[in-house]
Protein backbone atom coordinates (compact mmCIF):
# COMPACT_ATOMS: atom_id res chain seq x y z
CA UNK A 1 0.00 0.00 0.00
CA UNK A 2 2.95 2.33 0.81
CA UNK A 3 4.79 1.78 -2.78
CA UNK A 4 1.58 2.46 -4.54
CA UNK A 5 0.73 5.60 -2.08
CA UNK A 6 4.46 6.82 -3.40
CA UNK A 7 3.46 9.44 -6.64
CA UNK A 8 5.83 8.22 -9.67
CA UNK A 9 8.61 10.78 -10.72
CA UNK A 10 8.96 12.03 -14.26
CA UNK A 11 11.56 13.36 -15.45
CA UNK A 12 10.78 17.11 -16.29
CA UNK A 13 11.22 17.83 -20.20
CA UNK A 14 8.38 14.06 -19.84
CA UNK A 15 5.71 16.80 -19.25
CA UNK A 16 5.25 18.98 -21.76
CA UNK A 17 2.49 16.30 -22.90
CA UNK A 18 0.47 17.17 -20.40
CA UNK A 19 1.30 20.80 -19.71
CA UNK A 20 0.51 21.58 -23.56
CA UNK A 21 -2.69 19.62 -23.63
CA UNK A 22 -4.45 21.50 -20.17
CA UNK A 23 -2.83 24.86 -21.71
CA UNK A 24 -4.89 24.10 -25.24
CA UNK A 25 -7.64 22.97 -23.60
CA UNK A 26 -7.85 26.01 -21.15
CA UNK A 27 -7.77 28.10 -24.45
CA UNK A 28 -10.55 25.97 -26.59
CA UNK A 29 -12.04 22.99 -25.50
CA UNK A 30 -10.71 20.39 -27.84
CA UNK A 31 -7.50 21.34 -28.85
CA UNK A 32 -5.80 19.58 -26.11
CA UNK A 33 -7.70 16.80 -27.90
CA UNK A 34 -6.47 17.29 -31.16
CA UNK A 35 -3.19 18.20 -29.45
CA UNK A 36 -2.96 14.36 -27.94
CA UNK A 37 -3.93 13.19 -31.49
CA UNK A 38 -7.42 12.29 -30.90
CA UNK A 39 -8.74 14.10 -33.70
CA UNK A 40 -12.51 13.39 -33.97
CA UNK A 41 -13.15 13.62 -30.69
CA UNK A 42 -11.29 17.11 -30.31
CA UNK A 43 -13.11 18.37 -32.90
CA UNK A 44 -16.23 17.45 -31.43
CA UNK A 45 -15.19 18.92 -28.63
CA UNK A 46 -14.54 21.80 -30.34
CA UNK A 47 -17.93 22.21 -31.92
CA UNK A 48 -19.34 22.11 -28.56
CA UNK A 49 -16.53 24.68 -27.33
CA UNK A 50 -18.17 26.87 -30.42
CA UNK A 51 -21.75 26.41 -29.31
CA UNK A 52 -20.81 27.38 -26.39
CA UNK A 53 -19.09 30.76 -27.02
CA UNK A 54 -22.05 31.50 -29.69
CA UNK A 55 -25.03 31.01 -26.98
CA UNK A 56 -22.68 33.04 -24.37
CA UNK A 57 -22.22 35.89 -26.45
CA UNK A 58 -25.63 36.15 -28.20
CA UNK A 59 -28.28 34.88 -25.15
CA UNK A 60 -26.06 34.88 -22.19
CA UNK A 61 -26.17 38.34 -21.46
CA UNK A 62 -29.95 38.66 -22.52
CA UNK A 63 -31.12 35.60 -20.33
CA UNK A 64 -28.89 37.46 -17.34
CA UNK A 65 -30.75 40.48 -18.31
CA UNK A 66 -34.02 38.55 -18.05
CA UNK A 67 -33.06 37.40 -14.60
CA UNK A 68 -32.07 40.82 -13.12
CA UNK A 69 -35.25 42.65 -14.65
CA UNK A 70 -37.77 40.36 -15.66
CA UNK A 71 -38.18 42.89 -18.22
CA UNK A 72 -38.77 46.71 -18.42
CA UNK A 73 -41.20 47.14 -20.97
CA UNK A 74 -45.09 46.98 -19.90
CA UNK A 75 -47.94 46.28 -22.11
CA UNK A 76 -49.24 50.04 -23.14
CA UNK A 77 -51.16 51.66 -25.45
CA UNK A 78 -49.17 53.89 -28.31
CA UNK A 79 -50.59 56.40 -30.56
CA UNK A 80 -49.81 55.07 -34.30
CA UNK A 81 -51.74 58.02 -36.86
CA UNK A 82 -55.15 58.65 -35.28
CA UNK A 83 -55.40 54.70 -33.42
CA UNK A 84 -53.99 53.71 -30.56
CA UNK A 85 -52.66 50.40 -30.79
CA UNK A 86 -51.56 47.91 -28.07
CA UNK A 87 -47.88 47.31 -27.44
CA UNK A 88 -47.29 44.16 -26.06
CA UNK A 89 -44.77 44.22 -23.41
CA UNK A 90 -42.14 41.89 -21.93
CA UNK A 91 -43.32 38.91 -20.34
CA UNK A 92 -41.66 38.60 -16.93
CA UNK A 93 -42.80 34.97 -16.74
CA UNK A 94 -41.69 33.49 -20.30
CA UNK A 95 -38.02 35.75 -19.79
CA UNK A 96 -37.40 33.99 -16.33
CA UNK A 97 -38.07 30.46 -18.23
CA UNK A 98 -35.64 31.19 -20.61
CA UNK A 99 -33.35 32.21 -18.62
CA UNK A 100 -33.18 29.68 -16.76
CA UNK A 101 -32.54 27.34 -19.28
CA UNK A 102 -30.02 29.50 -20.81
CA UNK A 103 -28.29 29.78 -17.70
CA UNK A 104 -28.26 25.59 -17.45
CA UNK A 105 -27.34 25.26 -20.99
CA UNK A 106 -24.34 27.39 -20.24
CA UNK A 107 -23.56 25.38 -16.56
CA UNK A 108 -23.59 21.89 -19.17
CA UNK A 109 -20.83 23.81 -21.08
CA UNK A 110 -19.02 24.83 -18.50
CA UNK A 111 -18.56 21.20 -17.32
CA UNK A 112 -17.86 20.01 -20.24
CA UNK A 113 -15.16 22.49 -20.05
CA UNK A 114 -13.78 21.59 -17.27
CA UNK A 115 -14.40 17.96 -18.12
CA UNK A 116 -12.16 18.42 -21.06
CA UNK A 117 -9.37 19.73 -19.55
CA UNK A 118 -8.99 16.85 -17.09
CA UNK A 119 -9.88 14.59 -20.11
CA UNK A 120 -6.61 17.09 -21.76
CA UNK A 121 -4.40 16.21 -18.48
CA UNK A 122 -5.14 12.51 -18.45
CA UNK A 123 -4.21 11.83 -21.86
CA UNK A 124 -1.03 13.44 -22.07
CA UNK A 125 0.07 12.21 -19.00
CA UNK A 126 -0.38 8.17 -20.63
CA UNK A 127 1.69 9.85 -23.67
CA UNK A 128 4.34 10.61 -21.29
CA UNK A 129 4.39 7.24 -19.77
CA UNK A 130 4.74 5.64 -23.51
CA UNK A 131 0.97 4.77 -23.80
CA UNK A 132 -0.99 5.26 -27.22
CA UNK A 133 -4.02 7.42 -26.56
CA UNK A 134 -7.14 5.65 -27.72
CA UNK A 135 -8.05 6.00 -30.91
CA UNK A 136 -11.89 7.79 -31.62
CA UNK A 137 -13.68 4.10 -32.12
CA UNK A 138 -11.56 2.61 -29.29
CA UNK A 139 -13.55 5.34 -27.18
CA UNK A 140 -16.67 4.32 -28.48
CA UNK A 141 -15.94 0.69 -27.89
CA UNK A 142 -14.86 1.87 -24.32
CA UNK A 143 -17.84 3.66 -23.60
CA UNK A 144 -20.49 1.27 -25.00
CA UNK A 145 -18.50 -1.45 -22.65
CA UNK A 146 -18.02 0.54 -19.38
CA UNK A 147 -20.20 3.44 -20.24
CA UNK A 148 -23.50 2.47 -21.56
CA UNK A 149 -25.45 2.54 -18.27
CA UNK A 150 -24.44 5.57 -17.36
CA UNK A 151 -25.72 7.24 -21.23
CA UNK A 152 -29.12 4.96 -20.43
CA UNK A 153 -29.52 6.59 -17.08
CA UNK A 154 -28.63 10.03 -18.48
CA UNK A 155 -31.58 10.06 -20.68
CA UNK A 156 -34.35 9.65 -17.82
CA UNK A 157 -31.42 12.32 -15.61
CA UNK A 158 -32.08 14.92 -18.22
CA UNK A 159 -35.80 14.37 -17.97
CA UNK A 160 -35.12 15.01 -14.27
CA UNK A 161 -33.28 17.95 -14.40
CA UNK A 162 -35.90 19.66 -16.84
CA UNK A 163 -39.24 18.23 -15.76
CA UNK A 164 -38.17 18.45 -11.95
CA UNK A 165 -35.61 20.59 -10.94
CA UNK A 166 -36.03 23.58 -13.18
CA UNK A 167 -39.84 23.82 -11.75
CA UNK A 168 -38.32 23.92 -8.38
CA UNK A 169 -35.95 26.38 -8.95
CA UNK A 170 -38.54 28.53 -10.54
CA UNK A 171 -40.94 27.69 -7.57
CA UNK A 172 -38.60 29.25 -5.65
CA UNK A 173 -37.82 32.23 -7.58
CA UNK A 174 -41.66 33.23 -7.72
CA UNK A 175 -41.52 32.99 -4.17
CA UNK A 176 -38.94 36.13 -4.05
CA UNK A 177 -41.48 38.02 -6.60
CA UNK A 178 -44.99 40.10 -6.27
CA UNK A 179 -45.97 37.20 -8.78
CA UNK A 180 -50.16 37.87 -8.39
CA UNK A 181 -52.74 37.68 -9.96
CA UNK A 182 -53.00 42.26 -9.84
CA UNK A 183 -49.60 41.44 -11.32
CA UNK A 184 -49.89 38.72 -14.14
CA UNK A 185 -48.13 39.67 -17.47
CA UNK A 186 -47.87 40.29 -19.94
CA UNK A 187 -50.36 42.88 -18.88
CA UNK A 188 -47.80 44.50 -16.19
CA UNK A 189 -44.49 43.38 -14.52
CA UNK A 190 -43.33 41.65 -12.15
CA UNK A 191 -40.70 42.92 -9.85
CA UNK A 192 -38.10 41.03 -7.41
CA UNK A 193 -38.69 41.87 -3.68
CA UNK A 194 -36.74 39.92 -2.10
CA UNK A 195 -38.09 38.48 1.25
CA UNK A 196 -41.27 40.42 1.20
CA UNK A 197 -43.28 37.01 0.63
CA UNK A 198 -41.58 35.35 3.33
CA UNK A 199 -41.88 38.03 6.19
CA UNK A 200 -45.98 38.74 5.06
CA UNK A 201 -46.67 35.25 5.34
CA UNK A 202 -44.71 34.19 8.41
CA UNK A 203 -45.05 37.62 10.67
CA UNK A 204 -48.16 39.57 9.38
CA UNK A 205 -51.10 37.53 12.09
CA UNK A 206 -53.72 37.15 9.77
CA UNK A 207 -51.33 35.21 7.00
CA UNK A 208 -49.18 33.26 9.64
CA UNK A 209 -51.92 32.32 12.26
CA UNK A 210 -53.27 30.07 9.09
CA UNK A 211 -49.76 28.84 8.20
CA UNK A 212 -48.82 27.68 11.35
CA UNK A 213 -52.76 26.05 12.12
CA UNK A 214 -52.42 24.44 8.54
CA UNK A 215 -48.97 23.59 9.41
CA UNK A 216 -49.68 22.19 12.97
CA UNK A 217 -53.12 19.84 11.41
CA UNK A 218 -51.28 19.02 8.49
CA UNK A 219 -48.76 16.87 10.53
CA UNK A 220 -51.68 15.91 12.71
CA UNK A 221 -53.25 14.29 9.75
CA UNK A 222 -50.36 13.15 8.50
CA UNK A 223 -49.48 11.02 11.62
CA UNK A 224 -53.15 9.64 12.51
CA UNK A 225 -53.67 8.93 8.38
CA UNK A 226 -50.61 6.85 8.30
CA UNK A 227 -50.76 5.17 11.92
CA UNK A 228 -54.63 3.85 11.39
CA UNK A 229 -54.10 2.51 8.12
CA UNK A 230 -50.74 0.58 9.55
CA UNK A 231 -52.25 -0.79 12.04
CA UNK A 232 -55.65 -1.45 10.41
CA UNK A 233 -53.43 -2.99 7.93
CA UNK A 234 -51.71 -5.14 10.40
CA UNK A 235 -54.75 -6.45 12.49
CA UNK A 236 -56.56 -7.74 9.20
CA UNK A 237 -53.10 -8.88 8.18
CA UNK A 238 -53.00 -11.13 11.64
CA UNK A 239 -56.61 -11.54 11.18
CA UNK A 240 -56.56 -13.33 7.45
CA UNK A 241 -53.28 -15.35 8.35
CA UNK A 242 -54.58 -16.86 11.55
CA UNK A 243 -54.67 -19.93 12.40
CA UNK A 244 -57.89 -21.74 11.62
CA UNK A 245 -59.56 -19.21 9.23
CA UNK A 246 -61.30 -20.31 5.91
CA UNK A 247 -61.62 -19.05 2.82
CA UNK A 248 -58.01 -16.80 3.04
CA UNK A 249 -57.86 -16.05 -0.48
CA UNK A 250 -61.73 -14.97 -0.14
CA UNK A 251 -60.70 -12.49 3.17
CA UNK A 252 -57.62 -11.22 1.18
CA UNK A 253 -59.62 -10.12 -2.36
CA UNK A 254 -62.96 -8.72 -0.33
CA UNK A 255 -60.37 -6.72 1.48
CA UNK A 256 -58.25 -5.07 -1.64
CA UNK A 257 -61.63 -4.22 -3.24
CA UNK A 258 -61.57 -0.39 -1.30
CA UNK A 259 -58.20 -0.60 -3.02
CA UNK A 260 -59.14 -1.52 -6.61
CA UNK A 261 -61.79 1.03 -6.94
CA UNK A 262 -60.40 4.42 -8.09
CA UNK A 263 -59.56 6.40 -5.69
CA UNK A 264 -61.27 9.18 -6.33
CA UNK A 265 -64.12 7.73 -7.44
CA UNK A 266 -64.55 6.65 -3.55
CA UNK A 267 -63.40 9.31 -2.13
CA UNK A 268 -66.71 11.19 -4.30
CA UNK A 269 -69.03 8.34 -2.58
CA UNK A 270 -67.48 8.73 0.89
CA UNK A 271 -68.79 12.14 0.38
CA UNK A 272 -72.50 11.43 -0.41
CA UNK A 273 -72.25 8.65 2.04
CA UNK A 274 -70.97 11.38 5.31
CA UNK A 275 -73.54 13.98 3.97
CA UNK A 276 -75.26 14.73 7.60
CA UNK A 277 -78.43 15.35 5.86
CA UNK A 278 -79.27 12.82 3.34
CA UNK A 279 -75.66 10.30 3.68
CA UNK A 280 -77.07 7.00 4.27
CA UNK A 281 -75.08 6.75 7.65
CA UNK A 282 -76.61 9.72 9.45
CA UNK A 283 -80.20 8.15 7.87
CA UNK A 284 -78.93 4.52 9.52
CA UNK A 285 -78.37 6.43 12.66
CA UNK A 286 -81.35 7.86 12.86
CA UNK A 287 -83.46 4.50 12.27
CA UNK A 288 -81.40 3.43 15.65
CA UNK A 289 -82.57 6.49 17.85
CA UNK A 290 -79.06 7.35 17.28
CA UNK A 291 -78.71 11.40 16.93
CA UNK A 292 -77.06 12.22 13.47
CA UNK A 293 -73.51 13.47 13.18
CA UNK A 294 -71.76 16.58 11.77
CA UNK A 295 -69.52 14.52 10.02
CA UNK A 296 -68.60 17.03 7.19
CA UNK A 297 -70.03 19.97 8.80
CA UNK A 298 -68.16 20.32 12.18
CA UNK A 299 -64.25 21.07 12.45
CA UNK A 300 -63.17 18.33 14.49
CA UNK A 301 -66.05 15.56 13.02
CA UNK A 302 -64.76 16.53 9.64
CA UNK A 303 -61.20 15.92 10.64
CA UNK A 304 -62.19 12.34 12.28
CA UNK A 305 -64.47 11.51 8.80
CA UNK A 306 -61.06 12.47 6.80
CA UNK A 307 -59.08 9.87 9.27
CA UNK A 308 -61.76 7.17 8.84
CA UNK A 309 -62.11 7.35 4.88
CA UNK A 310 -58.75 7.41 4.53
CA UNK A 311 -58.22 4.44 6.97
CA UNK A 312 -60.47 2.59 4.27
CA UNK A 313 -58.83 3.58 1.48
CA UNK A 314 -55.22 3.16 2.85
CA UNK A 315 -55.47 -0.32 5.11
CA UNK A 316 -56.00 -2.76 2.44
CA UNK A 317 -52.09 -1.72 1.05
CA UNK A 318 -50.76 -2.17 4.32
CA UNK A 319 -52.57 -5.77 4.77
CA UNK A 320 -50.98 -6.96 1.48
CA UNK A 321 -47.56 -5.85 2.21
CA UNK A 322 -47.74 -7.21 5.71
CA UNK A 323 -48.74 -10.31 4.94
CA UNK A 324 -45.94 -11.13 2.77
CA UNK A 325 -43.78 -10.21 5.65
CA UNK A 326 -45.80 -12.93 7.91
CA UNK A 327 -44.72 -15.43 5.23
CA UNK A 328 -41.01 -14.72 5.80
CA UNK A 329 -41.12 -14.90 9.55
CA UNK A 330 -39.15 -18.33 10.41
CA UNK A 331 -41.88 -20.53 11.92
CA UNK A 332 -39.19 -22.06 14.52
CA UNK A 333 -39.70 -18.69 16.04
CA UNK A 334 -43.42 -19.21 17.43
CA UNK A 335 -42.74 -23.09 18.05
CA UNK A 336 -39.82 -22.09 20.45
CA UNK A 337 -42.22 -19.40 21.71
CA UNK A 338 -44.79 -22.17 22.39
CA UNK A 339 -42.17 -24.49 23.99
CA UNK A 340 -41.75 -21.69 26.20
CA UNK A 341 -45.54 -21.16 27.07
CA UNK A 342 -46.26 -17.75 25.52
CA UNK A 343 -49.31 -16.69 24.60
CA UNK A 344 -50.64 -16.17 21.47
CA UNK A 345 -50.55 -11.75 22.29
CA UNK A 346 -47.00 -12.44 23.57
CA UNK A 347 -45.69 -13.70 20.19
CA UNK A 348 -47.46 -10.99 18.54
CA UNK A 349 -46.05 -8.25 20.91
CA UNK A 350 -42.40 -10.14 21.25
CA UNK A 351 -42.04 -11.37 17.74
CA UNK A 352 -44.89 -10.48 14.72
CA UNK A 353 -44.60 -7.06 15.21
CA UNK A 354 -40.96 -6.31 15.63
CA UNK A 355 -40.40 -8.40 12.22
CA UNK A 356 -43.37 -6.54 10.77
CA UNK A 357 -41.51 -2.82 12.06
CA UNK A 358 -38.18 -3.98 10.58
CA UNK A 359 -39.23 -4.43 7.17
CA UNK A 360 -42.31 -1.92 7.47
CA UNK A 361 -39.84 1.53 8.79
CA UNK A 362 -39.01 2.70 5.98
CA UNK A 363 -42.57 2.19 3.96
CA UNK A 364 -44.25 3.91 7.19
CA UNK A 365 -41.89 6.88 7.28
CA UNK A 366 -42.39 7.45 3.13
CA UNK A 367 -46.37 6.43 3.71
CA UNK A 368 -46.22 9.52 6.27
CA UNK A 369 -44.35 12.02 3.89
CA UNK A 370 -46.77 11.18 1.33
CA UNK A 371 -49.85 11.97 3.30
CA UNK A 372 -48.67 15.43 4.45
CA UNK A 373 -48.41 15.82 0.62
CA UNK A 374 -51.99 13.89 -0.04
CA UNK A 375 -54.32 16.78 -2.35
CA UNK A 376 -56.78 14.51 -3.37
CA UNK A 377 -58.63 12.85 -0.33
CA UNK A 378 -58.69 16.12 1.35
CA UNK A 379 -59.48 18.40 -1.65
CA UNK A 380 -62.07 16.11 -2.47
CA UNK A 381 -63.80 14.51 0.41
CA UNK A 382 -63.74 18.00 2.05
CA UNK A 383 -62.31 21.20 0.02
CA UNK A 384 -60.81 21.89 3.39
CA UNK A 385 -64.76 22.72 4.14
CA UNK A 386 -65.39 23.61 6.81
CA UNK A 387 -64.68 27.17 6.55
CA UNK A 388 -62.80 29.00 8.94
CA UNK A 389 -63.27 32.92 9.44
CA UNK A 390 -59.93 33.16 11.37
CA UNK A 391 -57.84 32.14 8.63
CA UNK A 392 -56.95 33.29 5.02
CA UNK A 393 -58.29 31.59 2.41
CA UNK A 394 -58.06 28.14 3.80
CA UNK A 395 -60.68 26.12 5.62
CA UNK A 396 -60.60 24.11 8.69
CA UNK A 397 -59.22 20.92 6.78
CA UNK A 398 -57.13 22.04 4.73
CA UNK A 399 -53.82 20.99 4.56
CA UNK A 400 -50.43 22.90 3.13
CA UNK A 401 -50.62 21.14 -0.53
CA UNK A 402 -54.62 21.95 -0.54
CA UNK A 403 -54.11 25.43 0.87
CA UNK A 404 -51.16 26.31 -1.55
CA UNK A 405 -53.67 25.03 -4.33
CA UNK A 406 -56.36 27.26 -3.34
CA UNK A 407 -53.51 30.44 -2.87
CA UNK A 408 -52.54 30.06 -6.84
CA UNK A 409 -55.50 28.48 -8.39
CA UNK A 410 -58.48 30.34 -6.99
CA UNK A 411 -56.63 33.26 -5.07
CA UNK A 412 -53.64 33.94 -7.58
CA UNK A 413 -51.32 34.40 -4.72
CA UNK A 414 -49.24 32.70 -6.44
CA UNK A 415 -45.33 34.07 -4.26
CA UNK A 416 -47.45 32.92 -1.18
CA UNK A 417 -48.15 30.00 -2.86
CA UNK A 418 -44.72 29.29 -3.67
CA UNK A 419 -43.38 30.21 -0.34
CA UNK A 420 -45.42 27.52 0.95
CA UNK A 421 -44.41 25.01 -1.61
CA UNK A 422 -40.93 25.53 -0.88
CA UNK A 423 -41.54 24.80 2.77
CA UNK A 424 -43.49 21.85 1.50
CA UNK A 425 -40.36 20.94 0.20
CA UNK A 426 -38.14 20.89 2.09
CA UNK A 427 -40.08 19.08 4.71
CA UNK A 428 -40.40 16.41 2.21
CA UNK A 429 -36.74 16.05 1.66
CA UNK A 430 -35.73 15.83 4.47
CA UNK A 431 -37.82 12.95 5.58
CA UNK A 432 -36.55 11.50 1.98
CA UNK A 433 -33.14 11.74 2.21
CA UNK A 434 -33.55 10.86 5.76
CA UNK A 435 -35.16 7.67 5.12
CA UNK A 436 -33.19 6.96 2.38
CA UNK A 437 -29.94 7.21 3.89
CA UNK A 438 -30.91 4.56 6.50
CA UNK A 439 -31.96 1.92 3.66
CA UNK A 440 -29.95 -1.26 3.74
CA UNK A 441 -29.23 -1.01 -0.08
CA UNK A 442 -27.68 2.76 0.62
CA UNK A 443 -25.61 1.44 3.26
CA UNK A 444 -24.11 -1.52 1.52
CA UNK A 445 -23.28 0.76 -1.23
CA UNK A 446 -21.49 3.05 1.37
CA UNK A 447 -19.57 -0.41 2.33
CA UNK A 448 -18.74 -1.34 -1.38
């Protein structure tokens, strides 16, 4: 290990190979290429180098323009003759857009810059050590061999990058704008301002007294959502598997049906079903001398009605995963526990349901990330109905994703709304990467 740690000495008129190449290749991407004798591939380099310079000097310093302003010129009226004729304006929106992807175009280039250079450094140095640099097809050959999964997984990256992260980074640009709807172009401007968005919405008392009550009940419902329909999931799971029960396979389908159905489609009957004047279970009540509940009408009963539906919806996913878990259990396990006299709730608490946990972590953790991020039960069971006087624009059951629908959809509040959605988030990431990180796969690759 210590003669390989030991760098190996050239002698110095041995690195001009090198030098030259990063020198050219600092000067035009490509010519330290062409400079090693790899000809094709310098010049394609080179073509890329000229791109490059041609989209820096022509829209570089227009999409940095775009960025700083989000243009100067409103929509106005202009005197042409004896008519006035509309002028249309800049449009802050579309000139942010392309901005942005100017600005990533010229990022790509930029590492392919700097990618060429070591590329430069690398192949001069194997000239210097008496090694033939590959030839143009022998780099093809090289990078359909050791290469080709990382050009497949490039494809879908690229999708990524433009279909993900640019709408996040523009999500989060709006957020520093007065991006509303008094403010939608092309008709006028929109201006920077900073943290304006941030401060209104997290210090002015009308605007953060909902944020932080949407906040607060959104992880409410996010933790009861995802603990009832694990362990409603579980206790048919045990249920179904037990010892003694007929007709498994018949238990297992009749419980996936909630599942099956489209979910919105049930979430539209749960509605009809929880109307407190004509929902069949207020009328079923009533038949039992029963008095009829608020279920949709009332705060807290319309928080409980969104916990039960989506218990329904949610527990027959749970039951399936969890009882392919049972299977895997070692049966030596409960036969030992038998030996031993324990009783049929001590192998559940002692054994079932720590194997169940190990395996289940990581699903329960994403299951709660997605409900804090779950639009449609709530939007549509609900609208976040019932409405609440106290807060802006939101009702008492809506969540963050509902309420930051209603801010840019109905309200056009659309910096507030993207203030939110970047606390949205972040919140979600974290409890990604979180969970991620602590995968078994992620830490054997840590190992490897």
């Amino acid at each position: 290990m210590q003669q390989l740690a030991i760098e190996r000495k050239y002698p110095e008129h041995s690195k001009k190979f090198r030098k030259k190449a990063v020198l050219l290749s600092v000067i035009a991407m490509g010519l330290g290429q062409i400079y090693n004798r790899q000809y094709a591939k310098g010049f394609l380099m080179l073509a890329f180098y000229v791109y490059g310079i041609y989209t820096a000097v022509t829209s570089l310093p227009h999409a940095l323009w775009a960025l700083a302003t989000l243009g100067e010129t409103e929509t106005h009226l202009q005197k042409v003759g004896r008519l006035y004729k509309q002028v249309m304006g800049d449009h802050s929106i579309f000139l942010m857009i392309e901005g942005l992807i100017t600005v990533f175009i010229m990022l790509v280039m930029v590492w392919l810059y700097i990618a060429g250079i070591k590329d430069a450094y690398r192949t001069g140095k194997l000239r210097e050590e008496g090694v033939r640099p590959n030839t143009f097809k022998q780099t093809l050959s090289f990078v359909a061999a050791y290469r080709f999964p990382h050009i497949v997984l490039a494809i879908p990256m690229l999708g990524v990058v433009f279909f993900t992260v640019m709408p996040i980074i523009f999500m989060i640009l709006v957020a520093f704008t007065d991006f509303t709807r008094d403010t939608m172009p092309p008709a006028h401007l929109i201006n920077w301002e900073g943290l304006q968005a941030f401060k209104e919405l997290l210090r002015i008392k009308a605007w953060s007294h909902t944020f932080y009550s949407v906040t607060l009940w959104t992880f409410i419902w996010a933790f009861f959502a995802t603990i009832t329909g694990y362990f409603g999931g579980f206790a048919a799971a045990l249920l179904v598997q037990s010892k003694g029960i007929r007709f498994k396979s018949f238990w297992r389908t009749a419980f996936i049906l909630p599942f099956a159905i489209p979910m919105f489609v049930s979430t539209l009957i749960m509605r009809n079903i929880f109307n407190g004047q004509f929902g069949p279970v207020n009328q079923y009540l009533g038949m039992l001398g029963i008095a009829k509940a608020p279920w949709l009408s009332d705060p807290l009963w319309a928080k409980i009605t969104l916990i039960i539906v989506n218990f329904w919806l949610s527990f027959p996913v749970s039951m399936l995963m969890i009882i392919g878990i049972l299977s895997t259990i070692p049966k030596d396990m409960y036969e030992a526990a038998d030996i031993d006299g324990a009783s049929g709730s001590q192998k559940t608490r002692l054994i079932t349901f720590p194997m169940v946990m190990y395996s289940m972590a990581p699903l329960i953790i994403m299951q709660f990330v997605a409900n804090i991020n779950n639009f449609n039960i709530v939007y549509l069971l609900t609208n976040g109905k019932p409405l609440n006087g106290d807060f802006q624009f939101a009702g008492h059951t809506d969540i963050l994703i509902t309420w930051l629908f209603k801010l840019s959809m109905e309200q056009g509040k659309y910096n507030y709304a993207s203030v939110i959605g970047i606390f949205i988030f972040i919140v979600l990431s974290v409890f990604a990467i979180w969970n991620v990180r602590r995968t078994k796969a992620f830490k054997e690759e840590d190992a490897s």
